[in-house]
Protein backbone atom coordinates (compact mmCIF):
# COMPACT_ATOMS: atom_id res chain seq x y z
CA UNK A 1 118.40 -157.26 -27.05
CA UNK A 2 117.73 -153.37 -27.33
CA UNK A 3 120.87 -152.84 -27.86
CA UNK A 4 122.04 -154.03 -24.00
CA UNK A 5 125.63 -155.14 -23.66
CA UNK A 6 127.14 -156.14 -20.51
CA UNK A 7 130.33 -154.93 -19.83
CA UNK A 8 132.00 -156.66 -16.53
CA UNK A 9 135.02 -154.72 -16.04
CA UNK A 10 132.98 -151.58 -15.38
CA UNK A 11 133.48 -148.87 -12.67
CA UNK A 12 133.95 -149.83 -9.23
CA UNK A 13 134.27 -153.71 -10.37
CA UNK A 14 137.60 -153.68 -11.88
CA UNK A 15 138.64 -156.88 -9.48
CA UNK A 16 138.96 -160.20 -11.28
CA UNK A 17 137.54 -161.46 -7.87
CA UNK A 18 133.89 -160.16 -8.65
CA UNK A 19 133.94 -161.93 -11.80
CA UNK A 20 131.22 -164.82 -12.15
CA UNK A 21 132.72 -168.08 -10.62
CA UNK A 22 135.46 -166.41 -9.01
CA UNK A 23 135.53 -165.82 -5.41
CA UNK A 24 136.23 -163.02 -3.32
CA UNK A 25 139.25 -162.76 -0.72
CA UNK A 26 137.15 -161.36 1.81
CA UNK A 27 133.12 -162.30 1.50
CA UNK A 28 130.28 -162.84 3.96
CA UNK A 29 128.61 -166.63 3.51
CA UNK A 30 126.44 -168.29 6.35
CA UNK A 31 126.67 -171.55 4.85
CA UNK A 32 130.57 -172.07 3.66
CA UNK A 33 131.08 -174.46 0.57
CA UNK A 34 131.62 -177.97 2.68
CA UNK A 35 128.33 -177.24 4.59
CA UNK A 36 129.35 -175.74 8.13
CA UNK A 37 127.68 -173.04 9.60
CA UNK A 38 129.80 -169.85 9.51
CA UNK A 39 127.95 -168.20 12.89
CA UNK A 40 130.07 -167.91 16.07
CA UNK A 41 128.01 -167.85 19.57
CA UNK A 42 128.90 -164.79 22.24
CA UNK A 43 127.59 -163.00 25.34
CA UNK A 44 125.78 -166.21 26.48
CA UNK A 45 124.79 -166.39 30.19
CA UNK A 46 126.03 -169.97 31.86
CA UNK A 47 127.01 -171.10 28.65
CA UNK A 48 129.48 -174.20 30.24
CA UNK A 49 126.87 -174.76 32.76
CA UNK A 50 124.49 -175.52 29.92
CA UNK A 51 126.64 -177.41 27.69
CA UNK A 52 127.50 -179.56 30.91
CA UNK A 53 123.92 -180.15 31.70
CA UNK A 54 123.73 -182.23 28.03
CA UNK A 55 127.04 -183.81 28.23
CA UNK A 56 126.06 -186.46 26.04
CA UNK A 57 125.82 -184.60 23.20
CA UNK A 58 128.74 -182.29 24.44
CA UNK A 59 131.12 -185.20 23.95
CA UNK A 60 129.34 -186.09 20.85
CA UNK A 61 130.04 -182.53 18.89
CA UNK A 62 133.45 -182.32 20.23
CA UNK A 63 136.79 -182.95 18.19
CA UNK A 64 137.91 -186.73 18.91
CA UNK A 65 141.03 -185.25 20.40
CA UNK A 66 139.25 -184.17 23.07
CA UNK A 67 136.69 -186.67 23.27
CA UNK A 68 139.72 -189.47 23.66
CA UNK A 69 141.37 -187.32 25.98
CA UNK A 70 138.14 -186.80 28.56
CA UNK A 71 137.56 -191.26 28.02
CA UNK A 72 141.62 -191.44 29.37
CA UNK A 73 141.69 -189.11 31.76
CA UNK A 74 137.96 -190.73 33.08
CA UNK A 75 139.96 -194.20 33.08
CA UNK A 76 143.23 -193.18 34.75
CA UNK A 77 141.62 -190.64 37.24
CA UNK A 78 139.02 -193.49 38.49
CA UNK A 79 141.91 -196.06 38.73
CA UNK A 80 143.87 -193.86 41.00
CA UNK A 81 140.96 -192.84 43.02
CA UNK A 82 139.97 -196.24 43.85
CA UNK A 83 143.55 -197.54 44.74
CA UNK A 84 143.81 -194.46 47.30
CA UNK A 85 140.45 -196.42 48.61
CA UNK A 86 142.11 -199.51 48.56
CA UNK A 87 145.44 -198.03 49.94
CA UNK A 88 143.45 -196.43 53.01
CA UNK A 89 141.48 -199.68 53.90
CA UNK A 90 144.43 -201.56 53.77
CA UNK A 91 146.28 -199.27 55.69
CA UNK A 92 143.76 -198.47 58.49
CA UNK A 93 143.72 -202.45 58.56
CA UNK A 94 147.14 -202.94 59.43
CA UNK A 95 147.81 -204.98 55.89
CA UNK A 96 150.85 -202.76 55.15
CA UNK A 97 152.88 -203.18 58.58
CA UNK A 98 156.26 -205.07 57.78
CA UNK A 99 154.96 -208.14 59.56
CA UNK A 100 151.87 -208.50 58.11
CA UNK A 101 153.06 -208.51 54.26
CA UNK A 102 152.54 -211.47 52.18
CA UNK A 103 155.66 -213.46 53.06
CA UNK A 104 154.67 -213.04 56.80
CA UNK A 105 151.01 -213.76 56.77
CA UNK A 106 151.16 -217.12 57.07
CA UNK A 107 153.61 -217.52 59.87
CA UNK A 108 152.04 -214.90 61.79
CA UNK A 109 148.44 -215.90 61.19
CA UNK A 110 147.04 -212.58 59.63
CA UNK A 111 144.58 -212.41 56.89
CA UNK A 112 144.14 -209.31 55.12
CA UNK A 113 141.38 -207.26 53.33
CA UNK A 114 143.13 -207.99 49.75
CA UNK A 115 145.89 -210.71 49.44
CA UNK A 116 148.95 -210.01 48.05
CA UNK A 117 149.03 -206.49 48.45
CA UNK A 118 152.47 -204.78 49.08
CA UNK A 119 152.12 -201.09 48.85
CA UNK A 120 150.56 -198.47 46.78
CA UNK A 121 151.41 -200.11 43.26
CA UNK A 122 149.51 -202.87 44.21
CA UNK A 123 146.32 -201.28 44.81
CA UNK A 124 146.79 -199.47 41.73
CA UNK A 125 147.04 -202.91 40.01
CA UNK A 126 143.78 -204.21 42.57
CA UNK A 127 141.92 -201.19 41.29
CA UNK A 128 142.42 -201.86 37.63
CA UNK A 129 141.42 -205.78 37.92
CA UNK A 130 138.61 -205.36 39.57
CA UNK A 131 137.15 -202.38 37.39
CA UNK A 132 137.54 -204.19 34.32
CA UNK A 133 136.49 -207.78 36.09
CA UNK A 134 140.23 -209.11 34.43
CA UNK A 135 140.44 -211.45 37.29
CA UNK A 136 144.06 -212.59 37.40
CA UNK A 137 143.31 -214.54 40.26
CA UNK A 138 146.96 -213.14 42.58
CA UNK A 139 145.00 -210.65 44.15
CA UNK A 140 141.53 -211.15 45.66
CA UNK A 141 139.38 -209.56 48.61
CA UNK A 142 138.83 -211.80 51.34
CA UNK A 143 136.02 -211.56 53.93
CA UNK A 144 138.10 -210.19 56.63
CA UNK A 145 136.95 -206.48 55.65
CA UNK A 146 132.96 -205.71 54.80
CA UNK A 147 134.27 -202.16 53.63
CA UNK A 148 136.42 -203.90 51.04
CA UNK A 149 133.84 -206.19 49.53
CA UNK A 150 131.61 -203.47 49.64
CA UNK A 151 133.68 -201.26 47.57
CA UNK A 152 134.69 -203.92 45.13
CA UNK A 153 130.93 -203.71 44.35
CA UNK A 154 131.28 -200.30 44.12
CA UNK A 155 133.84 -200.21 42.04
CA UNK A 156 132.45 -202.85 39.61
CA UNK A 157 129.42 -200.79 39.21
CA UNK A 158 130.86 -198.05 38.23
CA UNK A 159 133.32 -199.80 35.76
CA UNK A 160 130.76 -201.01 33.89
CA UNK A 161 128.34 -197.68 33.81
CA UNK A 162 131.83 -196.18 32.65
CA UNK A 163 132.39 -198.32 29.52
CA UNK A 164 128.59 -198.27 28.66
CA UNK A 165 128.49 -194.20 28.45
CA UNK A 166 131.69 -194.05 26.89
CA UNK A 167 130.71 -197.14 24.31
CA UNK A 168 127.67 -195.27 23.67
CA UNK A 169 129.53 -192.15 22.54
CA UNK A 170 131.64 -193.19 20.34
CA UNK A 171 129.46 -195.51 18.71
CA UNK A 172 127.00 -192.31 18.23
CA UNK A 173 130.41 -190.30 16.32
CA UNK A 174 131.13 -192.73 14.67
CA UNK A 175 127.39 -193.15 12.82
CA UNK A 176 126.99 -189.44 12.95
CA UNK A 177 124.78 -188.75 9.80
CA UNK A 178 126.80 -185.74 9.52
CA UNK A 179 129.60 -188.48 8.02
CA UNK A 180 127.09 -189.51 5.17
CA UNK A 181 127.03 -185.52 3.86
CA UNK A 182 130.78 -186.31 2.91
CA UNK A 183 129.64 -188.03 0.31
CA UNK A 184 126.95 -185.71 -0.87
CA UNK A 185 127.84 -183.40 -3.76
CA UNK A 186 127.24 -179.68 -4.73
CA UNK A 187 127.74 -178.09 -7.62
CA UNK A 188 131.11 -175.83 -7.66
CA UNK A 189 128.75 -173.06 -9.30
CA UNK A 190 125.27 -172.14 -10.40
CA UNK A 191 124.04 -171.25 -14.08
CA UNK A 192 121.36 -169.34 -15.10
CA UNK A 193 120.28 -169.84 -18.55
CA UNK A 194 117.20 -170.32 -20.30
CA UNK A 195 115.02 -173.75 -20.38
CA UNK A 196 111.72 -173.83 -22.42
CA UNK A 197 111.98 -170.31 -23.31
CA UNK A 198 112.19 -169.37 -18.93
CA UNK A 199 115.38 -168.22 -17.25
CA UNK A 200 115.60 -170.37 -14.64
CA UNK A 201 118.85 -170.61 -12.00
CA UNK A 202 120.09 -173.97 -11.72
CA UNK A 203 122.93 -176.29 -9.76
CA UNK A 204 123.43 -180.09 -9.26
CA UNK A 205 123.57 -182.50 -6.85
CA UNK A 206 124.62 -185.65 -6.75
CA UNK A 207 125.90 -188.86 -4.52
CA UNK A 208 128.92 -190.82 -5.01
CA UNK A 209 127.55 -193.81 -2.95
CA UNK A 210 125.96 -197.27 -3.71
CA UNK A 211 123.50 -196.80 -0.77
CA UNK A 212 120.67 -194.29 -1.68
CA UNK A 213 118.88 -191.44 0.24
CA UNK A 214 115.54 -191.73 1.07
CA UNK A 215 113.18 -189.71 0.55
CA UNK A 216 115.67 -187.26 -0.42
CA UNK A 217 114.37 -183.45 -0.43
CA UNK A 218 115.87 -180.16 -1.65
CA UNK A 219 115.45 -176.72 -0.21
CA UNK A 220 116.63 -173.38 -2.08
CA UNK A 221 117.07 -169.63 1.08
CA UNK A 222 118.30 -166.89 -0.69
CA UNK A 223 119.47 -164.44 2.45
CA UNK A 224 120.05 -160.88 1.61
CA UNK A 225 119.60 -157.76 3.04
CA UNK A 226 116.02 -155.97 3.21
CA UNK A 227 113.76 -152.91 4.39
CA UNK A 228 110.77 -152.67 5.33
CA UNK A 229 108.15 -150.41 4.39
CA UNK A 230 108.14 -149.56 8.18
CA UNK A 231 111.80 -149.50 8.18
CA UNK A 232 113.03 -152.27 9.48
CA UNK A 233 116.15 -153.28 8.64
CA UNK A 234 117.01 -157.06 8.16
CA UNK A 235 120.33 -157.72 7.01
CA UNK A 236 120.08 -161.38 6.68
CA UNK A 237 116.33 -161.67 5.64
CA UNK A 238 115.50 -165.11 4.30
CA UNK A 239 113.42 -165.96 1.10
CA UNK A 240 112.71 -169.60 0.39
CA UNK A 241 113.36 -170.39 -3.34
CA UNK A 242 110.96 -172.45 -5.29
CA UNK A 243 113.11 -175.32 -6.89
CA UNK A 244 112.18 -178.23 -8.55
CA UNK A 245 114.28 -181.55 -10.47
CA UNK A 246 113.01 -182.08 -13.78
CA UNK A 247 109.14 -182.42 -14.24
CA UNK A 248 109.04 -183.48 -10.13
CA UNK A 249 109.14 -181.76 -7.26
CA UNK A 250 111.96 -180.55 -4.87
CA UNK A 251 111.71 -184.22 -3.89
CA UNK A 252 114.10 -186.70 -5.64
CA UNK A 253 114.50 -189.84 -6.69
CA UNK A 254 118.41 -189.38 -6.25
CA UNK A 255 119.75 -192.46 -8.19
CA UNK A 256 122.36 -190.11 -10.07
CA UNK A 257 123.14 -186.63 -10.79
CA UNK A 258 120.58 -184.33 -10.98
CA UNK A 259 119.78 -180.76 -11.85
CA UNK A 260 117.76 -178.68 -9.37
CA UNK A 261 116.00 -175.72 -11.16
CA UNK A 262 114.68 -172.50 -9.84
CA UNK A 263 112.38 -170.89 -12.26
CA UNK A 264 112.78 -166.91 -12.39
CA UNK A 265 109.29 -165.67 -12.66
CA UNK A 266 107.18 -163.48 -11.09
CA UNK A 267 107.07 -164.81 -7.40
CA UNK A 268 111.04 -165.24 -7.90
CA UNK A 269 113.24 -162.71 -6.15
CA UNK A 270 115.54 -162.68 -9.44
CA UNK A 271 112.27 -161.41 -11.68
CA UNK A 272 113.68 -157.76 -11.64
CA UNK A 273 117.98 -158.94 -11.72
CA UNK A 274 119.51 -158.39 -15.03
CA UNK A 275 123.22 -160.39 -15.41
CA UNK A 276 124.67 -156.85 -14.19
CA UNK A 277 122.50 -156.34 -11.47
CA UNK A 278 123.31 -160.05 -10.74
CA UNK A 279 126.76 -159.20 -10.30
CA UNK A 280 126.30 -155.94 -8.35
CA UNK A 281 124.23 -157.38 -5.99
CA UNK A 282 125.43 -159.16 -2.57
CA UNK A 283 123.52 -161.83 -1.55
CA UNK A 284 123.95 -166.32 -0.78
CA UNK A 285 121.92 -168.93 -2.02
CA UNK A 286 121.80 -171.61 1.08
CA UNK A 287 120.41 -175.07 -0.61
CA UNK A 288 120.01 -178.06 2.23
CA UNK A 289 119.52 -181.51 1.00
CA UNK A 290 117.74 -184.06 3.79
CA UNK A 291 116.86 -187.38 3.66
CA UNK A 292 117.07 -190.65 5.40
CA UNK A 293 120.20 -193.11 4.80
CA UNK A 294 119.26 -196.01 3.38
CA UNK A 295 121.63 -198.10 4.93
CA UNK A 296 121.43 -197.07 8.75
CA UNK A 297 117.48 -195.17 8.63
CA UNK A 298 118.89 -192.18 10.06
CA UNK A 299 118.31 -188.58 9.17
CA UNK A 300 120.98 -186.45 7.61
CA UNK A 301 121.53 -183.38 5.54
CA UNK A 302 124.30 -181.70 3.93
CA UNK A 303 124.27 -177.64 2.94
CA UNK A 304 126.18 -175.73 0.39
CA UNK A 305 125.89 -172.05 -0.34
CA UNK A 306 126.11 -170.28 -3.87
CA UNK A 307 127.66 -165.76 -3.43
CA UNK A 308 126.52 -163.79 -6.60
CA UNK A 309 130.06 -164.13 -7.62
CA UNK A 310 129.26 -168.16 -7.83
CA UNK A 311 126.34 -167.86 -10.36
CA UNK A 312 127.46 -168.27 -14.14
CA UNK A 313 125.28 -166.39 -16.01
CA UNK A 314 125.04 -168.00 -19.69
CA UNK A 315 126.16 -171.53 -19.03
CA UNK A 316 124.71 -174.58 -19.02
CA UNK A 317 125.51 -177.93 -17.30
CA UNK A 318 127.12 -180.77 -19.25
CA UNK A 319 125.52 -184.01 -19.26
CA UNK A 320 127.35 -186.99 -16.89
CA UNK A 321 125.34 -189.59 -17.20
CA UNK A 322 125.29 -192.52 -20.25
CA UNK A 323 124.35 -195.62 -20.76
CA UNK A 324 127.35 -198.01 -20.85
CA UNK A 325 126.52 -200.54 -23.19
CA UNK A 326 129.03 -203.55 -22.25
CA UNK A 327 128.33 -203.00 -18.30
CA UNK A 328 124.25 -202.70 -19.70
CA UNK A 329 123.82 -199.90 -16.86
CA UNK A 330 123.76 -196.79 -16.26
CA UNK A 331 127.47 -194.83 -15.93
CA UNK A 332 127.99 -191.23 -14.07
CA UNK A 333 131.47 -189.47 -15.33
CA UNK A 334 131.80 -187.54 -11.78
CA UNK A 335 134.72 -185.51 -13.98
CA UNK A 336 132.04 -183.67 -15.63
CA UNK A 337 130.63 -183.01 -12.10
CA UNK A 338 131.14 -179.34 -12.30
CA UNK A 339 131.58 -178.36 -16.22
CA UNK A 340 129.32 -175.70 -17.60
CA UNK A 341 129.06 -175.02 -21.44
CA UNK A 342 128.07 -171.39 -22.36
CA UNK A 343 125.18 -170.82 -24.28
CA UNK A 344 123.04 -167.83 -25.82
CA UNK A 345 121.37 -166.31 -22.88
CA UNK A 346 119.49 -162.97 -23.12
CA UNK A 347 121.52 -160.65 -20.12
CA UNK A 348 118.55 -158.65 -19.39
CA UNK A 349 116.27 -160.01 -16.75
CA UNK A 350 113.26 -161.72 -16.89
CA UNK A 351 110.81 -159.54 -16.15
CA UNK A 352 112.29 -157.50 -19.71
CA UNK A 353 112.53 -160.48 -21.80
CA UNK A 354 108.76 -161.57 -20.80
CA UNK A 355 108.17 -157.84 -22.09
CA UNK A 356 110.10 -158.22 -25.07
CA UNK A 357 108.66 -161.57 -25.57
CA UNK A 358 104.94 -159.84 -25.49
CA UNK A 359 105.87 -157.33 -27.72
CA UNK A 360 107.29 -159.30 -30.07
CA UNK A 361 104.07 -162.24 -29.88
CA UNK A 362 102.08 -158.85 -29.89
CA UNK A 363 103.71 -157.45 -33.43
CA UNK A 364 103.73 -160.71 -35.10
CA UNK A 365 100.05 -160.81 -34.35
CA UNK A 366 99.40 -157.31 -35.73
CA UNK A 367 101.29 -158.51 -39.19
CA UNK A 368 99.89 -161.24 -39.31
CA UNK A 369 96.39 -159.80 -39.27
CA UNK A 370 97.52 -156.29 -41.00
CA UNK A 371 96.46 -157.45 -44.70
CA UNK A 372 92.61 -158.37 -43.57
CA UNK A 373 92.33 -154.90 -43.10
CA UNK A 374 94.37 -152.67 -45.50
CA UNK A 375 93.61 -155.26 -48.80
CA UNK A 376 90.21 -154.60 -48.67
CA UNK A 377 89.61 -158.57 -47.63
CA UNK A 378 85.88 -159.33 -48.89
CA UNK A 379 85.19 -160.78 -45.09
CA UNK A 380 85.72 -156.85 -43.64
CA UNK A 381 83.25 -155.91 -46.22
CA UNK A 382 80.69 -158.19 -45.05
CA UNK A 383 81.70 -157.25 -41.63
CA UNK A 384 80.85 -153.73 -42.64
């Protein structure tokens, strides 16, 4: 192709690491390769304050270490609290004086607030009962004391708002849709290679469960660095990518594997990026696949990112999915998940080879119509 060769061990990028579909020991990525975010938060006014205003979804985002930790620290904190209640009314009662304990109540005709209280670790005991409504039936209030039956109300109320909030959050981890990304794959690396005569920048998706997305949709940012004819400065300026799955649009009907394709024409980014200026370049492809889960109706999405190091340039993805003749269905070899075949792709860019494709369509033209002329054809007489 003109004589172009690409040489990758040229000046400055000696480094195996900035070889195609190797990675670099040090590199910038938003988006890291399992999908989280790679941005860190700082300098933010009343941050705690806010994230305490939404505790709900505080405990939701947190680690389960911590989440378990605040649910038995709630638990043990409220029992104690409440037998220190308990304790005091008792107490101030006169129910823990030596002759009005339970083997003295009867002969000296007392009734108490609680029966069967004896000191401290009883009320401790009291206090767990009646939160959780076990109901042992060895200690119970009695209706010496309003303030007693009042705060076994109390207490009962707030036992059962407890367990509801704390139900409610782990229920809501546990069907996180962020779970169902797990199973949602990427692509180790992107090609580029030609398809119906266009270079075009593809990578693959696929799911590994039973239970389908829908409505799935794909979305392509490329985020690299830019200046503006003002100059402005944007070093992480986003570009949305057009991509598209076979004949169809970005959206999918994801029932196996499938190839998402970014054509490199003229509204593409890559129109000008030959494989070397591929490789010299420093920029991350951010793809997001959403959709609904079939099985629960909620929303979810799972990311991935793609460096310039990531992108094979040349290669082509092998095919993973056959028809299995004894099963009679469709089988998808998830081995073959990431495996790239290289094929004969031009390494200048695209905006070159639709030049070189002109000139060539241009030439072939001129041939074939070069005779008419300089043979003296009888029709360019009669023309004349």
């Amino acid at each position: 192709m003109n004589g172009r060769k690409l040489t990758w061990s040229y000046s400055g990028f000696r480094s195996r690491n900035f070889r195609p579909g190797t990675t670099r020991r040090f590199r910038r990525r938003a988006v890291f390769k399992h999908g989280e975010v790679n941005v860190i938060q700082s300098k933010l006014n009343k941050r705690k304050l806010r994230f305490l205003q939404d505790i709900f979804t505080t405990l939701v985002d947190t680690q389960w270490r911590w989440t378990l930790l605040i649910f038995a620290l709630s638990f043990i904190l409220s029992w104690l609290g409440f037998a220190v209640i308990w304790w005091l009314i008792c107490f101030t009662h006169g129910d823990l004086e030596a002759s009005h304990l339970p083997p003295l109540q009867e002969e000296n005709n007392w009734t108490p607030c609680v029966y069967n209280i004896f000191s401290f670790a009883s009320c401790f005991l009291f206090s767990i009962e009646t939160q959780h409504t076990i109901g042992y039936g060895f200690r119970t209030t009695t209706e010496e004391c309003p303030e007693a039956i009042f705060m076994m109300c109390m207490q009962s109320i707030y036992g059962v708002m407890t367990q509801a909030f704390m139900v409610g959050i782990v229920f809501a981890k546990m069907t996180r849709p962020k779970h169902r990304s797990q199973t949602l794959l990427f692509s180790k690396n992107a090609v580029i290679c030609q398809r119906d005569g266009e270079l075009c920048l593809m990578f693959r998706v696929g799911d590994i469960r039973k239970s389908h997305i829908i409505g799935a949709n794909i979305r392509a940012n490329l985020i690299k660095c830019r200046t503006t004819k003002e100059g402005e400065f944007f070093q992480q300026f986003q570009t949305e990518l057009a991509v598209s799955t076979d004949g169809c649009a970005s959206d999918l009907f994801f029932i196996w594997p499938m190839i998402v394709v970014h054509k490199i024409n003229e509204e593409s980014p890559f129109y000008t990026m030959s494989a070397s200026d591929m490789l010299q370049e420093r920029f991350e492809i951010v793809v997001i696949l959403e959709g609904t889960v079939e099985s629960t109706g909620q929303s979810t999405q799972t990311r991935s990112s793609y460096l310039n190091t990531e992108i094979l340039w040349g290669h082509r993805f092998e095919s993973v999915v056959s028809y299995n003749k004894e099963r009679q269905s469709y089988e998808v070899d998830y081995r073959r998940f990431n495996e790239t075949v290289q094929v004969d792709t031009p390494l200048c860019s695209a905006k070159e080879l639709q030049e070189i494709c002109k000139y060539q369509d241009d030439l072939t033209s001129a041939v074939k119509e070069g005779p008419r002329f300089h043979l003296g054809h009888p029709t360019d007489q009669m023309d004349a």
